[in-house]
C-alpha atoms as a PDB file:
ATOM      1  CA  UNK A   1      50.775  98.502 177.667  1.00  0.00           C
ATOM      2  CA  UNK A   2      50.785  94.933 176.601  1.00  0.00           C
ATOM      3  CA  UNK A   3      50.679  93.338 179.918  1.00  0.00           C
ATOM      4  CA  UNK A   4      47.331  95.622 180.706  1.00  0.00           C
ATOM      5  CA  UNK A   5      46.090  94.635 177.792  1.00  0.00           C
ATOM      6  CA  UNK A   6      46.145  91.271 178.346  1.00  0.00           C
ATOM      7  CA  UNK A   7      44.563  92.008 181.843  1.00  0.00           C
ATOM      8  CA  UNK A   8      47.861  91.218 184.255  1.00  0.00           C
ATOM      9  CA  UNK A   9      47.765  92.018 187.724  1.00  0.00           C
ATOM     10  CA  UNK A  10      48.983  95.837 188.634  1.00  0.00           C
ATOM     11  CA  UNK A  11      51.206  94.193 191.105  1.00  0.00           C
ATOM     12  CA  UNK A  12      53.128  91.833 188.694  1.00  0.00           C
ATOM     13  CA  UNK A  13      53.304  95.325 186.451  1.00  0.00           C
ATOM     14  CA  UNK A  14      54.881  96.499 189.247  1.00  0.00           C
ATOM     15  CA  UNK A  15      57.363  93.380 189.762  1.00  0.00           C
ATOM     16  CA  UNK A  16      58.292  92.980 186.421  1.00  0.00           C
ATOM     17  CA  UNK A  17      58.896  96.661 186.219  1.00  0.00           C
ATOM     18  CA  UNK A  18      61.539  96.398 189.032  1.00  0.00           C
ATOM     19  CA  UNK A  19      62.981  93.148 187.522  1.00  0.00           C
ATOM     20  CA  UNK A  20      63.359  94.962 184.478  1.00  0.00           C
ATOM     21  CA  UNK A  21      64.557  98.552 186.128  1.00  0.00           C
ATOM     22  CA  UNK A  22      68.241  99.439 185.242  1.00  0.00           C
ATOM     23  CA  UNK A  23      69.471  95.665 184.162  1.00  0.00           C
ATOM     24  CA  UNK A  24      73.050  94.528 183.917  1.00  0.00           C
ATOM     25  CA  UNK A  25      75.390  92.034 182.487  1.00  0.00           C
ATOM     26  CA  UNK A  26      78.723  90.513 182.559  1.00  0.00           C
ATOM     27  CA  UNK A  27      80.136  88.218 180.051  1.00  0.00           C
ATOM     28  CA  UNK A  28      82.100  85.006 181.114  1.00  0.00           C
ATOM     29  CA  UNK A  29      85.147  83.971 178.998  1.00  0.00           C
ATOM     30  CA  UNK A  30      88.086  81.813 179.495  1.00  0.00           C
ATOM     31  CA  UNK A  31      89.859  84.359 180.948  1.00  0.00           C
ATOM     32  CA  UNK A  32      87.632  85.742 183.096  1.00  0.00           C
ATOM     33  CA  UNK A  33      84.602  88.102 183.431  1.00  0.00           C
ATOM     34  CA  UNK A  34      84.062  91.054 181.636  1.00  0.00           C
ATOM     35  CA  UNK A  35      82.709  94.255 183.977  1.00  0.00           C
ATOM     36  CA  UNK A  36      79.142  94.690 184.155  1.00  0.00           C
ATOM     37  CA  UNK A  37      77.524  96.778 181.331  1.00  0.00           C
ATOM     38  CA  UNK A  38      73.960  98.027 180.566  1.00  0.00           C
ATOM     39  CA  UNK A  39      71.670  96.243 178.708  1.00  0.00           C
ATOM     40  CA  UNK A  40      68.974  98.605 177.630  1.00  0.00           C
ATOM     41  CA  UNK A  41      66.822  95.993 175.132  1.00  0.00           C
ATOM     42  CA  UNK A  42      64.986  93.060 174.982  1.00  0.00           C
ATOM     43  CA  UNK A  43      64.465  90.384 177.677  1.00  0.00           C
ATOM     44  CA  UNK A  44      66.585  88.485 180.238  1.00  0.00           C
ATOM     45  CA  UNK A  45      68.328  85.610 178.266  1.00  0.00           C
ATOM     46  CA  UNK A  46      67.427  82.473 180.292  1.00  0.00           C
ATOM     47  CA  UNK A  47      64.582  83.551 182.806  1.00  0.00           C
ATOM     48  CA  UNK A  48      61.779  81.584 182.900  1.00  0.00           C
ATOM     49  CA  UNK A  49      59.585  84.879 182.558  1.00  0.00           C
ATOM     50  CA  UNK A  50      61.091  85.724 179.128  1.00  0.00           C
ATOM     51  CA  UNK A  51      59.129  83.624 176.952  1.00  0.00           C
ATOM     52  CA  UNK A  52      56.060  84.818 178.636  1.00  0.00           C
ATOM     53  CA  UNK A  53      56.817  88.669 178.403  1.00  0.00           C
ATOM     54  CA  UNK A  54      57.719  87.932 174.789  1.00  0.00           C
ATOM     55  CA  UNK A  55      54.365  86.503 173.966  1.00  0.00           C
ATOM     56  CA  UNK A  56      52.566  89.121 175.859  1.00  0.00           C
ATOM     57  CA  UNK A  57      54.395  91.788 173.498  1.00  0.00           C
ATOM     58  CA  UNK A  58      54.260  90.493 169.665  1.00  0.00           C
ATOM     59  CA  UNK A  59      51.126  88.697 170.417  1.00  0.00           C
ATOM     60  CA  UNK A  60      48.789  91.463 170.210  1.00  0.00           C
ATOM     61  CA  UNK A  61      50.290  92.938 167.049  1.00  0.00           C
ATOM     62  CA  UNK A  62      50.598  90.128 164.983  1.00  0.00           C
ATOM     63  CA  UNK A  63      46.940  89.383 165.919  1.00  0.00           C
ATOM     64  CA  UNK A  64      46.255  92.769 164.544  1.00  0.00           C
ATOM     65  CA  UNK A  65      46.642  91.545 160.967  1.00  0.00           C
ATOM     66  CA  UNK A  66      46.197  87.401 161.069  1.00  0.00           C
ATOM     67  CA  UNK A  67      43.439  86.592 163.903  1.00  0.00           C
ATOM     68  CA  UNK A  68      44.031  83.126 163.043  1.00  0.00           C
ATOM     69  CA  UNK A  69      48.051  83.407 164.340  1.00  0.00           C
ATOM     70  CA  UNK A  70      48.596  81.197 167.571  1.00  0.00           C
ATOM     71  CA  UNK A  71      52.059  81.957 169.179  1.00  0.00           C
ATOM     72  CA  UNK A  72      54.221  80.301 172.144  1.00  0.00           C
ATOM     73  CA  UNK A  73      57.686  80.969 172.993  1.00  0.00           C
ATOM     74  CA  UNK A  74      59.362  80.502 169.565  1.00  0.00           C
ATOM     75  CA  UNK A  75      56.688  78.517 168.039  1.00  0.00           C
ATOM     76  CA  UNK A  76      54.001  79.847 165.621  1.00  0.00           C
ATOM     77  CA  UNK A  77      50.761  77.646 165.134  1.00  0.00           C
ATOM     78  CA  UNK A  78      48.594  78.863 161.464  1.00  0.00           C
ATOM     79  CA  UNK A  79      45.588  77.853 161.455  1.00  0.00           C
ATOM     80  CA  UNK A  80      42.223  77.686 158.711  1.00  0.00           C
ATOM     81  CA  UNK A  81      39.586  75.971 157.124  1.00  0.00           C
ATOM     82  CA  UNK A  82      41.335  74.547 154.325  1.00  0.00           C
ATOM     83  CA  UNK A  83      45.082  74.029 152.768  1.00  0.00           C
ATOM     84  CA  UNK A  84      44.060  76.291 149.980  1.00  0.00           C
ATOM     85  CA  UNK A  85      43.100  79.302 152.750  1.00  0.00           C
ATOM     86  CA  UNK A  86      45.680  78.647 154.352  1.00  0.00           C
ATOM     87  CA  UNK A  87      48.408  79.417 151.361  1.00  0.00           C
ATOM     88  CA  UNK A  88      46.568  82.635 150.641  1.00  0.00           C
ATOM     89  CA  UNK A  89      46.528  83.936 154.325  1.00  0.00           C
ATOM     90  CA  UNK A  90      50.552  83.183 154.304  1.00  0.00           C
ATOM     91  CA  UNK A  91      51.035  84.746 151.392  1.00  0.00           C
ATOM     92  CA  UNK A  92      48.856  88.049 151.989  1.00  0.00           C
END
């Protein structure tokens, strides 16, 4: 719902959907690798597409309660009129 929200293409929907259908993992240790397993939350550690997807998803909501809430990959940007506003917004 996010990604409509923010007006994305139906056809990158469509190929994050598939990106994101049925995703494994393995872990790699000194011994070896351990055998694939499901991952059934969050977003692909190290794709270039996570950060984005993230954004896409907690933007809206936090939004919902501070307008004035600017957000990029694990960065948060506050912004207001004056210092003063500014401690009451963080604090409310």
């Amino acid at each position: 719902m996010s990604m409509r929200s923010h007006r994305v293409p139906e056809e990158y929907m469509r190929w994050t959907k598939l990106l994101y259908a049925n995703p494994t993992s393995v872990v790699r240790f000194a011994a070896g690798t351990s055998r694939p397993f499901s991952v059934q939350v969050g977003v692909h550690q190290g794709s270039s597409l996570s950060p984005l997807l993230f954004i896409l998803c907690i933007t809206k909501e936090t939004q919902k309660q501070h307008q004035w809430t600017l957000l990029f990959a694990d960065e948060v940007m506050l912004a207001s009129e004056s210092r003063d506003d500014l401690q009451k917004r963080v604090q409310s």
